[in-house]
Protein backbone atom coordinates (compact mmCIF):
# COMPACT_ATOMS: atom_id res chain seq x y z
CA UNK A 1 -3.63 24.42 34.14
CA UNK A 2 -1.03 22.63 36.61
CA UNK A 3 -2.05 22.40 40.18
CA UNK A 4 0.50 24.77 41.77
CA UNK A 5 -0.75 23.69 45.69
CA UNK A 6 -0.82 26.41 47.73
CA UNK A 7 2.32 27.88 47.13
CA UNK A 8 1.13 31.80 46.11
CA UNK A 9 3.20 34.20 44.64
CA UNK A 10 4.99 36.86 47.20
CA UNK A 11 4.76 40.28 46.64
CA UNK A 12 8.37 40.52 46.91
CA UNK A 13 8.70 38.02 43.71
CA UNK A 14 8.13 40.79 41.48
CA UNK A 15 11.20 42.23 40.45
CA UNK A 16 13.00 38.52 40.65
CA UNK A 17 10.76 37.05 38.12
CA UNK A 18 12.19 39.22 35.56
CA UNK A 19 15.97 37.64 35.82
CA UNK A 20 15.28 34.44 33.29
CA UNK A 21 13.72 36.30 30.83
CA UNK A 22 16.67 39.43 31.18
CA UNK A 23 19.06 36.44 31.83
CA UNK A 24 18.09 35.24 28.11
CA UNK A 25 17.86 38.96 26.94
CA UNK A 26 21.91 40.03 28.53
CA UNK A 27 23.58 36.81 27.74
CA UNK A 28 22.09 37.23 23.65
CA UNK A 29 22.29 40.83 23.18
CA UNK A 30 25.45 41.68 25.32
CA UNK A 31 27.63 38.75 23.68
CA UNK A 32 26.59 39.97 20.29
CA UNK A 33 27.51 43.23 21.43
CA UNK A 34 30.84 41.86 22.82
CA UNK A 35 31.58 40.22 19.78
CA UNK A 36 30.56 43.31 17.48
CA UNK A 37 32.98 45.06 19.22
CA UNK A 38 35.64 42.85 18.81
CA UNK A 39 35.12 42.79 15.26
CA UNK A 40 34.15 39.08 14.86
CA UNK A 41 32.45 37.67 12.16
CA UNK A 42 28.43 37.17 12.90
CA UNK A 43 28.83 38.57 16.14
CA UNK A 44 25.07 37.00 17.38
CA UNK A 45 25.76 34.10 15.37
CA UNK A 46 28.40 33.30 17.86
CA UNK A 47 26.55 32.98 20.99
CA UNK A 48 22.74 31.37 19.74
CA UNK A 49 19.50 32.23 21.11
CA UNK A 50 18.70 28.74 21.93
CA UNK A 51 21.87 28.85 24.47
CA UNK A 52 20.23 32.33 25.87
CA UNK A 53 17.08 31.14 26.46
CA UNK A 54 18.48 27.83 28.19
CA UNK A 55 20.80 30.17 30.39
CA UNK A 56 17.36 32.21 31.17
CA UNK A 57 15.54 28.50 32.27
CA UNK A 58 18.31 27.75 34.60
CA UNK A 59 17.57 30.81 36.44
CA UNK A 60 14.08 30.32 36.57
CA UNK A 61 14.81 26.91 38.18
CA UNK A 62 17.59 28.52 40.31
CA UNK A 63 14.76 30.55 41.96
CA UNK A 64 12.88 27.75 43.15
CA UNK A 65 15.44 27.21 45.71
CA UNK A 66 14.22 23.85 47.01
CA UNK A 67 12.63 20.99 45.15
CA UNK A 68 8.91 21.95 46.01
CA UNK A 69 10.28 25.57 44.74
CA UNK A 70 11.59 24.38 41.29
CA UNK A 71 8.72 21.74 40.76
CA UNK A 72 6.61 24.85 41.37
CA UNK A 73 8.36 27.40 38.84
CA UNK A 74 8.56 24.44 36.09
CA UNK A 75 4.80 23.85 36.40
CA UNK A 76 4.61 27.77 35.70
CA UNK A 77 6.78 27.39 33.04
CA UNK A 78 5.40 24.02 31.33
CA UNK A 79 1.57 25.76 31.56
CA UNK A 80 2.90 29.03 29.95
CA UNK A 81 4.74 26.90 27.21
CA UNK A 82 1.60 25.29 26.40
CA UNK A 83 -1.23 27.85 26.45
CA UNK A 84 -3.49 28.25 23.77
CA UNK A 85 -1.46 31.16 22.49
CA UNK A 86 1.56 29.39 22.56
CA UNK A 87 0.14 26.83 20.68
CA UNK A 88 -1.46 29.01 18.03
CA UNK A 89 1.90 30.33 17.54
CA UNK A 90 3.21 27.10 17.15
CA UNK A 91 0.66 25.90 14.19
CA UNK A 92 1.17 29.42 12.23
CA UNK A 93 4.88 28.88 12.54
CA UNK A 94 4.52 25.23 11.39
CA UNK A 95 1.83 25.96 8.22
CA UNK A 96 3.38 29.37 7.31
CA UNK A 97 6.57 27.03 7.17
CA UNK A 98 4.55 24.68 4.90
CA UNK A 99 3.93 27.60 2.59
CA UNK A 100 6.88 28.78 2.21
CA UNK A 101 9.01 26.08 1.70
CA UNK A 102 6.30 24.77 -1.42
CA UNK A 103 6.00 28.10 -2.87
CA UNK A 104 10.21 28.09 -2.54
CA UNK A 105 10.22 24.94 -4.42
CA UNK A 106 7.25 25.33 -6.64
CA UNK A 107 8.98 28.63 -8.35
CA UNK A 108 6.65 30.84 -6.80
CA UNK A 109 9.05 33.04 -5.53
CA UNK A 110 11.11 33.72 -8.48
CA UNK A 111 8.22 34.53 -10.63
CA UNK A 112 7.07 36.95 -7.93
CA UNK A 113 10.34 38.61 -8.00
CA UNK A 114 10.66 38.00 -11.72
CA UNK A 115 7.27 40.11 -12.48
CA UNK A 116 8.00 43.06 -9.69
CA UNK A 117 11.18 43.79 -11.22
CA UNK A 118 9.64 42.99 -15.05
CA UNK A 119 6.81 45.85 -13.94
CA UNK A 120 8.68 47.71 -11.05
CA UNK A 121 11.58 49.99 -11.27
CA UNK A 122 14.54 48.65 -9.30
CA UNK A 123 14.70 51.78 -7.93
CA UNK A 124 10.93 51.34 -6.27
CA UNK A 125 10.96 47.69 -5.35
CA UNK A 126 11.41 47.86 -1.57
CA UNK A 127 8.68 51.10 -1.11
CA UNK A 128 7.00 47.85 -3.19
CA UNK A 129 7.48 45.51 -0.69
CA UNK A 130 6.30 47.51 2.04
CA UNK A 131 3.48 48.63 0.19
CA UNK A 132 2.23 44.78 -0.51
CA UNK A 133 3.21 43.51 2.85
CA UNK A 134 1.30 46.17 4.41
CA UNK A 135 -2.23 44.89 2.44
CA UNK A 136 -1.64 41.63 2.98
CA UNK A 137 -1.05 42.36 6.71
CA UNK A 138 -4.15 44.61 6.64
CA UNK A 139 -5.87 41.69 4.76
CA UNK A 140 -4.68 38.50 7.16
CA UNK A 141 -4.76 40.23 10.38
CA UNK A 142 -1.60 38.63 11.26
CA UNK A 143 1.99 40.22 10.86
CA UNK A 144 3.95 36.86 11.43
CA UNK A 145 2.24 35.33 8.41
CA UNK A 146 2.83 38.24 6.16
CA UNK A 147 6.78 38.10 7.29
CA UNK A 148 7.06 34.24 6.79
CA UNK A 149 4.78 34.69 3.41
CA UNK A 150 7.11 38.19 1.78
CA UNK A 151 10.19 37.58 3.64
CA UNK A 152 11.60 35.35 1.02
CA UNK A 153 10.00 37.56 -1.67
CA UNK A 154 11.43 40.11 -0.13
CA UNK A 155 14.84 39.00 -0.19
CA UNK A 156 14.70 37.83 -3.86
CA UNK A 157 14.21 41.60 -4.73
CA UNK A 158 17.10 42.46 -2.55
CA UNK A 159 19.16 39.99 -4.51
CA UNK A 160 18.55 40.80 -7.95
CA UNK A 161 18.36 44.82 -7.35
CA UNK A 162 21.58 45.11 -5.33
CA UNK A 163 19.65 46.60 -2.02
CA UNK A 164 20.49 46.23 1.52
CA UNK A 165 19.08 42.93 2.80
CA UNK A 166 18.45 44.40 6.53
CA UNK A 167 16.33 47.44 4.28
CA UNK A 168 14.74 45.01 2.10
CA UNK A 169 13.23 42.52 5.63
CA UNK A 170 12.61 45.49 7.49
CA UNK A 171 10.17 46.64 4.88
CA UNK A 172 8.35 43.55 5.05
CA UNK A 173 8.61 43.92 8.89
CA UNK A 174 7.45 47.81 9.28
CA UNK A 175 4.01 46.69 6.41
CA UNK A 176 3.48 43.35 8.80
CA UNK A 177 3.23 45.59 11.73
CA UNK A 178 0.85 48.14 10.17
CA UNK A 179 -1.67 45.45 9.49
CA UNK A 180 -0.91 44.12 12.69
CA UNK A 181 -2.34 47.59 13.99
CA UNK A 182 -4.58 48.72 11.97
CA UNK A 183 -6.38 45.23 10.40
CA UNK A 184 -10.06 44.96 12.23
CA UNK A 185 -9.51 40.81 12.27
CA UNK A 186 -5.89 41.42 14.36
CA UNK A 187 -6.31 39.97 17.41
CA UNK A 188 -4.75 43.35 19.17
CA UNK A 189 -7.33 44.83 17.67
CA UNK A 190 -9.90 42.92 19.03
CA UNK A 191 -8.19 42.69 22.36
CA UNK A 192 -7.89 46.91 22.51
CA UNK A 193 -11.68 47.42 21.01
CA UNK A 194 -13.16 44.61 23.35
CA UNK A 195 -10.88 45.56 26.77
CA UNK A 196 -11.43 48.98 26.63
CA UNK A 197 -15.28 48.93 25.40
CA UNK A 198 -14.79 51.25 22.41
CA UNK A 199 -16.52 50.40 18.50
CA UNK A 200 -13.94 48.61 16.04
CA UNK A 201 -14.71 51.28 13.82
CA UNK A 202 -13.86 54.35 15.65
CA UNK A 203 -10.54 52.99 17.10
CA UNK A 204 -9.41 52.44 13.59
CA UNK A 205 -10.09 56.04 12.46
CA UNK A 206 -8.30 57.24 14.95
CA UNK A 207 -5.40 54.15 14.74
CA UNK A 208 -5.61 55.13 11.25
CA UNK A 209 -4.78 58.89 11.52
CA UNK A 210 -1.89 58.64 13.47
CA UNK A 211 -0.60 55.79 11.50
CA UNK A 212 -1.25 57.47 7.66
CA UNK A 213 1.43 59.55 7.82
CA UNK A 214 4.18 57.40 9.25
CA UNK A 215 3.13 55.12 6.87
CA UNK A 216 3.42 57.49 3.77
CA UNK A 217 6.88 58.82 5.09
CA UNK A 218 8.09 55.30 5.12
CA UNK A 219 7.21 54.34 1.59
CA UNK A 220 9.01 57.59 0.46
CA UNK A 221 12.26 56.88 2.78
CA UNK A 222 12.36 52.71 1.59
CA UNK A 223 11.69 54.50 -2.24
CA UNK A 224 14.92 56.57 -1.57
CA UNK A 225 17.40 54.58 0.55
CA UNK A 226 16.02 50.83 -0.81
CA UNK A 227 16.71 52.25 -3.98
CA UNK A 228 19.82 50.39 -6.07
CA UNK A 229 21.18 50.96 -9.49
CA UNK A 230 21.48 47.51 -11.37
CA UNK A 231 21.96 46.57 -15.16
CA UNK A 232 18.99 46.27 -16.66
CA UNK A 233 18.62 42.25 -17.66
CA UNK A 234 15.20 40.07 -18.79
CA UNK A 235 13.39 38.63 -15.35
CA UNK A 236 10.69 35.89 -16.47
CA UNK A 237 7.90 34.66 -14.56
CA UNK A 238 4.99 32.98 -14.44
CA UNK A 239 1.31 33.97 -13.46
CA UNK A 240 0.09 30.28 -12.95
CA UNK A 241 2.94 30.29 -10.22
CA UNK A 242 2.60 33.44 -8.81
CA UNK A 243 -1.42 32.13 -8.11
CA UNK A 244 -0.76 30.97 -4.84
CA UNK A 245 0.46 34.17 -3.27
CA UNK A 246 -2.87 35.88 -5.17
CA UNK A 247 -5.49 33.29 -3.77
CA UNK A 248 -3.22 33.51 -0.49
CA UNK A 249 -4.36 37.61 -0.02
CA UNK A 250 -7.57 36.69 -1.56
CA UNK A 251 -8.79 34.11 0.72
CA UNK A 252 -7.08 36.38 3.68
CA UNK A 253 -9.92 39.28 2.40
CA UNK A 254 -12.08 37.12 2.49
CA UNK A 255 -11.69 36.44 6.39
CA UNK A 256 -10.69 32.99 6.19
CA UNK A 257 -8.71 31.37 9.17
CA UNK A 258 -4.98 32.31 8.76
CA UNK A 259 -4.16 28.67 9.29
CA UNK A 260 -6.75 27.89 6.29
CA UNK A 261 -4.95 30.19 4.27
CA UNK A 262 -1.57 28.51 4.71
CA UNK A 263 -2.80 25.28 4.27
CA UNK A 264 -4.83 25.96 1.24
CA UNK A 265 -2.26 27.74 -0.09
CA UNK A 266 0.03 25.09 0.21
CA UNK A 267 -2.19 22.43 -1.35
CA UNK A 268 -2.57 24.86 -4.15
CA UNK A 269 1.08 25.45 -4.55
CA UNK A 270 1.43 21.41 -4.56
CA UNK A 271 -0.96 20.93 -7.39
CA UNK A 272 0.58 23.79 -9.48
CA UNK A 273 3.87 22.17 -9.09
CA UNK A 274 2.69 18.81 -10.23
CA UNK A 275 0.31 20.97 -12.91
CA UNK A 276 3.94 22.24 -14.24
CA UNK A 277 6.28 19.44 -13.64
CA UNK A 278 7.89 21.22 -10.65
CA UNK A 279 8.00 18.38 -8.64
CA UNK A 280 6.76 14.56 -8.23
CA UNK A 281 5.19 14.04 -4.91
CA UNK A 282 8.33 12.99 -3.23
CA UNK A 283 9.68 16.45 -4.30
CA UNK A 284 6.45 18.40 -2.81
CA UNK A 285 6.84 16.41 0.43
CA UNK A 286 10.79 17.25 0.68
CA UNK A 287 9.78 20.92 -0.05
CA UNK A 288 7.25 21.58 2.23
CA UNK A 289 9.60 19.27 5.29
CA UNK A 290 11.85 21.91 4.45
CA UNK A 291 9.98 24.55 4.95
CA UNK A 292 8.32 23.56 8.22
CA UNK A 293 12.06 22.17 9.56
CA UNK A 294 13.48 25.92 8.84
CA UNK A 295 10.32 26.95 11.39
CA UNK A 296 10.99 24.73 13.99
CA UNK A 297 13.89 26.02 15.60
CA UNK A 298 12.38 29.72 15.73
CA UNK A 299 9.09 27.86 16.86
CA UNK A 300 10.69 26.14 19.91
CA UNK A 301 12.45 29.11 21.13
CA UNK A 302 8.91 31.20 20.75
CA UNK A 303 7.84 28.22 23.15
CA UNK A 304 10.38 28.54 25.62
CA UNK A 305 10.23 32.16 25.69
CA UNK A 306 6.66 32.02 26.20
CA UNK A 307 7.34 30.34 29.31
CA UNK A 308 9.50 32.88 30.38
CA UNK A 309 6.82 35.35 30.60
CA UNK A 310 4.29 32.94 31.87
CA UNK A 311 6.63 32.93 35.23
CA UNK A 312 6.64 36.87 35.28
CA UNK A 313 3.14 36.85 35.43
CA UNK A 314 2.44 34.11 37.51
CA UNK A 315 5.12 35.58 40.46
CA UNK A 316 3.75 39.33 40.64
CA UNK A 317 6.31 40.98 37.84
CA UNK A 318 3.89 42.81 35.89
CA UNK A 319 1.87 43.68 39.26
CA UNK A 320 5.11 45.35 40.75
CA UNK A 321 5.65 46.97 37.25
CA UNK A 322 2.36 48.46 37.14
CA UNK A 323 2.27 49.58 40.80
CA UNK A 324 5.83 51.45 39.98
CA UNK A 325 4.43 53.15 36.88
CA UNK A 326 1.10 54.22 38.75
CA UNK A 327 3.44 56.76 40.92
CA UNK A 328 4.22 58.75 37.53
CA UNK A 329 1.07 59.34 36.84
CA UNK A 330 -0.32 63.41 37.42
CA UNK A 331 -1.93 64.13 34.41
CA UNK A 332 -4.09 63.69 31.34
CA UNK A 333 -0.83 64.00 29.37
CA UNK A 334 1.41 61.53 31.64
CA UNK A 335 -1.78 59.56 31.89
CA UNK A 336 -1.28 58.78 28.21
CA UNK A 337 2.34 58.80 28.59
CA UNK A 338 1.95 56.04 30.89
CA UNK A 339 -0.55 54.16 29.23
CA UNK A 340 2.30 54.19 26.27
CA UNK A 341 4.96 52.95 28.85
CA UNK A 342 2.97 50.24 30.74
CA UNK A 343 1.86 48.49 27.55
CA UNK A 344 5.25 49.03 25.71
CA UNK A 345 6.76 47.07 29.01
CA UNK A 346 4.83 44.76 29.68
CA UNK A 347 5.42 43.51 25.86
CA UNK A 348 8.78 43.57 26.70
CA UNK A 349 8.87 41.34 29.29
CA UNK A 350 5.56 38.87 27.68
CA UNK A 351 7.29 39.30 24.07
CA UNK A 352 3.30 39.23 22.71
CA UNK A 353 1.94 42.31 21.89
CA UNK A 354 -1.48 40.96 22.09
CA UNK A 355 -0.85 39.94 25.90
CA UNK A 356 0.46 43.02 26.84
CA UNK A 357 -2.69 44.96 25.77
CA UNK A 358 -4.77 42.60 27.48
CA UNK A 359 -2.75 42.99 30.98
CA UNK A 360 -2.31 46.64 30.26
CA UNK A 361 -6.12 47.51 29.68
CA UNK A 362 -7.96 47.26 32.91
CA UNK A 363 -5.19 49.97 34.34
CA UNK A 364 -4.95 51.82 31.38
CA UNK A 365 -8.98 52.35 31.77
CA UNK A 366 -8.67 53.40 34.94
CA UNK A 367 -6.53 55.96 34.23
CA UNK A 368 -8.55 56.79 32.05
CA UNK A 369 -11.40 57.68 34.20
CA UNK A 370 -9.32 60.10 36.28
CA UNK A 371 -8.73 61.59 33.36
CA UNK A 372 -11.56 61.39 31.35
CA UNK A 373 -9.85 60.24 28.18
CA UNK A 374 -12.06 58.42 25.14
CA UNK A 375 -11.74 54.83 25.24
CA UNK A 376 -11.07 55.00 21.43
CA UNK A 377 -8.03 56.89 22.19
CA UNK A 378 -7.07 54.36 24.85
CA UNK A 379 -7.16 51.91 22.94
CA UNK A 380 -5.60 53.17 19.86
CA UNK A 381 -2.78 54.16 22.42
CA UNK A 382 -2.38 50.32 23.52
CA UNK A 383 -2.21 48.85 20.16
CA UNK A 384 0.32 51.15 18.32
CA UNK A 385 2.84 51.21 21.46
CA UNK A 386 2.40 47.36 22.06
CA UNK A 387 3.20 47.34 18.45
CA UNK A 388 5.80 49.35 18.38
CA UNK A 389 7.42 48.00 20.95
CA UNK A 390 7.11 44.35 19.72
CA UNK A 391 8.67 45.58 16.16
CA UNK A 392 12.10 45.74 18.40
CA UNK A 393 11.97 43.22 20.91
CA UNK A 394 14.65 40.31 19.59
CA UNK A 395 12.19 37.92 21.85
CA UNK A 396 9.15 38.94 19.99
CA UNK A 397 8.28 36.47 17.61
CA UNK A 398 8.24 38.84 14.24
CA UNK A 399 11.61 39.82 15.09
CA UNK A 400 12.98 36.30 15.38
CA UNK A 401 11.46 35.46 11.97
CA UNK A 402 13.38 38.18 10.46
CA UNK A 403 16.46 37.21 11.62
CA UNK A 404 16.04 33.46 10.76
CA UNK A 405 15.14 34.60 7.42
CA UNK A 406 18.47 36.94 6.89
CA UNK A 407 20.85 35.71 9.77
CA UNK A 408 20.87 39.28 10.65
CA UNK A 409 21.46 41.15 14.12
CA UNK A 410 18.44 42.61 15.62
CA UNK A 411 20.03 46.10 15.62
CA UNK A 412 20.94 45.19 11.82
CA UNK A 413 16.76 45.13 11.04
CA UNK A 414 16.11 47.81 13.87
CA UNK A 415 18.44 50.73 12.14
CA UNK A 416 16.13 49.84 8.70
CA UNK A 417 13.09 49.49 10.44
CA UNK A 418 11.15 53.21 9.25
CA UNK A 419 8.06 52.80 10.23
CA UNK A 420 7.70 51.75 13.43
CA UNK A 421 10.07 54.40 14.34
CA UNK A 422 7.88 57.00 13.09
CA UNK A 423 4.99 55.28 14.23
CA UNK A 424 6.16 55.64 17.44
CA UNK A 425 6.59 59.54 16.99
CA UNK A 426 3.62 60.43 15.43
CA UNK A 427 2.24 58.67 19.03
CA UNK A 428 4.06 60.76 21.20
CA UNK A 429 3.70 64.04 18.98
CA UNK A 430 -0.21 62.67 19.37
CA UNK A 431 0.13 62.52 22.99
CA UNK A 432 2.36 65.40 23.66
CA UNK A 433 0.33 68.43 21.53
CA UNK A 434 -2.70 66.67 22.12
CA UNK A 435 -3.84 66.17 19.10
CA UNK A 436 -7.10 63.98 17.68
CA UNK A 437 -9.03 64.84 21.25
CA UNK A 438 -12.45 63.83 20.41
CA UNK A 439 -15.10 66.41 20.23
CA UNK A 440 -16.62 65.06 23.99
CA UNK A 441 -12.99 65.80 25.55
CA UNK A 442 -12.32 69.46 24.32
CA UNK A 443 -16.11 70.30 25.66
CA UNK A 444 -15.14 68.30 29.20
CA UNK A 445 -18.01 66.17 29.09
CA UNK A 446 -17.92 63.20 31.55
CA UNK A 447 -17.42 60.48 28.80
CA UNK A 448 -17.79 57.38 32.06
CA UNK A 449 -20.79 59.40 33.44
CA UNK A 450 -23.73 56.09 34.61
CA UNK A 451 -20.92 53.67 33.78
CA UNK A 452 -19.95 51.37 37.28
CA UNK A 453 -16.29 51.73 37.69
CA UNK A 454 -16.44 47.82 37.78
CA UNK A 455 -17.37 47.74 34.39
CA UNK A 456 -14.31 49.25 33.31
C-alpha cells in the first residue's frame, strides 16, 4: 500500500467521500434518464460510462483541495485500483474474454443454441437458460464467469426464438446470482460463513430455503413471459463443439480455479477449432484478441470504479454510514432489517458484494448479540441482500457485463430481472414473519453464551 504520511481521515469526510462515486452514478443514470425522456435513441448510449466515471475522478481530486490533498486522494485511489481484488477482477474479465471470443469463433455457440432449440421448446428456452446458468453458477462459484460464459448463449436463443433480449440476459443474470449465493466455493460465501463464525453447511440450508422458492417462481415466470412463438425450422449442431462449454461446468465441479477453467477451456476450444478446420492459428489468435478486447473496456471501468470505493473507505464513508444506521436499530426484527440495509449499502457504494459483507459483518454480529440472532441466519442475511443489491447496481461488475453484452439500459435488464426481485422478498417476508428461527432462538437460549465479545 501507498504511504499516505500522516494525513488521517476526518470524521467529517464521511458523507463527502461519497460525491465521486454518486458523481459517476447522477451524471450516467440521470443523462440516460434525460435522454429517455426526450425520446432519443440509446438514451445511455449517449452519455458513456467511461465519461461518468472520469466526471466522478475529477471530484475525487477536487476534494483534495491542495496538492498534498490530491496527491493524497490519488494514492487512495491508485491503491484501491490495484488491490488484489481489483486485480482478480481484472484476470477473470481478461480469460472469460478469452473464452468467449474462441468459443464465438470456434462455433461453439451456435451449436449450443442449435441443440437447445433442436431438444427445447422455443417456448421453454429462457426458463432453460436460467436453469443452466444457475448450475453452472452453483458449480463455478462465480456469477461474472457464468454471465461472460451464457451471455452470448443466451442471446443466440433470444435471436432465433423471437424473445426479449433484456428477458433472455436477465435470465442468465438472476441463475449467475443464485450460484453467486448459494455455491459453497463463492467467495461471499466464504466471506459470510468465515466473518460471522457459522458452518458452510448450515448457512446454505438456510440460504437455500429462502432462495428455493424464488428460484422456482422465476423459472415458471421466464417459462411464461420468455416464451415466443417462432416457425418451426432445422437448427444443427455439433457435440464435438459444444465440448468446451461441457468440460467448462465439468472442471468448475470439480473445484478447479475459475481462471483454470477459462484458460483450459480456451485451449480446448483452440484445438477443436483446428480439430474441425474452424480456424488456422492466425484465426484462433484474432478470435480470442477479440474476445479479450470486447472485455477491456468493461474491465477498465471495473478498475476505476474500484477506486472509487477504495476512497469511501479510506475517508470514513462507510464508518458514518454505519454509525447512521446503528440509530434505527430497536429490535430483533429491525436488527435484521438493518443488517439487510447496511450490507445492501455498503455494496452500493463498494459495487462488490463480497466487500460489502466483509465491512458489514463485524456490526452485523454485534447486533446480533443484542439480539441473540444465529450466526447462520446472519450470515445468510448478508449474502442474499449483498446479492441482491449487487444484481441492480449499474457499477457492479455483473451488471456492466450485461449491458456490454446487449447495449441495454440498466433499468432495461432490471424490469426482467425475476429473481433477484423475489429473492429479495422472500428475505424480507423471512425477516418480517420471522420465519426459519432456529430451534435455539424460539427456546431463548443464549446462542454467544462463553463466547468473548472480541471474538465476534
Amino acid at each position: 500500500m501507498t504511504n499516505h504520511g500522516s494525513l488521517e481521515p476526518h470524521k467529517t469526510d464521511g458523507p463527502s467521500s461519497f460525491l465521486p462515486l454518486l458523481t459517476f452514478l447522477l451524471v450516467y443514470l440521470g443523462s440516460g434518464i434525460f435522454f429517455t425522456v426526450l425520446g432519443v435513441e440509446n438514451p445511455f448510449k449517449q452519455i458513456s460510462r467511461e465519461f461518468s466515471i472520469l466526471c466522478g475522478i475529477c471530484v475525487l481530486l477536487l476534494l483534495g483541495r491542495n496538492v498534498r490533498g490530491i496527491n493524497r486522494n490519488v494514492d487512495v485511489f491508485i491503491d484501491g485500483c490495484a488491490d488484489p481484488n481489483s486485480l482478480l477482477i481484472l484476470a477473470i474479465y481478461v480469460t472469460a474474454g478469452a473464452f468467449s471470443g474462441a468459443a464465438k469463433g470456434m462455433g461453439a455457440v451456435d451449436s449450443t443454441v442449435g441443440l437447445c432449440m433442436t431438444f427445447v421448446p422455443p417456448q421453454l428456452a429462457v426458463a432453460g437458460v436460467f436453469l443452466v446458468s444457475s448450475l453452472l453458477a452453483t458449480a463455478l462459484g462465480s456469477s461474472m464467469t457464468t454471465i461472460a460464459t451464457l451471455g452470448p448463449v443466451a442471446l443466440g436463443i433470444a435471436e432465433q426464438t423471437g424473445a426479449s433480449t433484456a428477458i433472455a440476459i436477465a435470465a442468465v443474470l438472476g441463475g449467475a446470482m443464485f450460484g453467486d449465493n448459494l455455491s459453497i466455493i463463492s467467495d461471499t460465501t466464504i466471506a459470510a460463513t468465515k466473518s460471522c463464525g457459522c458452518e458452510m453447511n448450515d448457512k446454505f440450508k438456510m440460504n437455500f430455503l429462502i432462495a428455493l422458492p424464488a428460484a422456482i417462481l422465476s423459472l415458471i415466470l421466464y417459462a411464461v413471459f420468455g416464451s415466443a412463438g417462432v416457425a418451426e425450422q432445422n437448427y444443427t449442431y455439433s457435440i464435438i463443439k459444444i465440448l468446451p462449454y461441457i468440460v467448462v461446468f465439468v472442471t468448475a465441479l470439480l473445484g478447479w480455479n475459475v481462471i483454470l477453467v477459462l484458460v483450459f477451456g480456451t485451449a480446448l476450444c483452440g484445438f477443436i477449432g483446428f480439430a474441425t478446420g474452424a480456424w488456422n492459428l492466425p484465426g484462433f489468435s484474432l478470435a480470442v484478441t477479440k474476445g479479450i478486447g470486447g472485455m477491456l473496456s468493461i474491465a477498465v471501468q471495473a478498475l476505476l470504479i474500484r477506486g472509487m470505493s477504495a476512497f469511501v473507505r479510506e475517508f470514513g464513508g462507510l464508518e458514518w454510514l454505519l454509525n447512521k444506521i446503528r440509530k434505527w436499530i430497536h429490535s430483533r426484527r429491525s436488527a435484521e432489517y438493518g443488517i439487510s440495509a447496511v450490507v445492501g449499502m455498503i455494496d452500493v457504494a463498494m459495487g462488490n458484494n463480497t466487500i460489502a459483507i466483509l465491512v458489514s459483518a463485524p456490526l452485523a454480529m454485534k447486533f446480533a448479540r443484542i439480539y441473540n440472532i444465529a450466526p447462520k441466519r446472519v450470515a445468510s442475511l448478508l449474502d442474499i441482500f449483498a446479492c441482491v443489491v449487487q444484481s441492480f447496481i449499474p457499477n457492479g461488475g455483473q451488471m456492466m457485463l450485461c449491458m456490454s453484452l446487449t447495449a441495454l439500459s440498466p433499468f432495461a435488464i432490471i424490469q426482467a430481472a425475476y429473481y433477484p426481485w423475489l429473492l429479495g422478498i422472500a428475505a424480507l417476508l423471512t425477516i418480517q414473519f420471522g420465519l426459519l428461527r432456529t430451534k435455539e432462538e424460539k427456546e431463548g437460549k443464549d446462542l454467544f453464551a462463553g463466547i468473548p465479545e472480541e471474538k465476534i
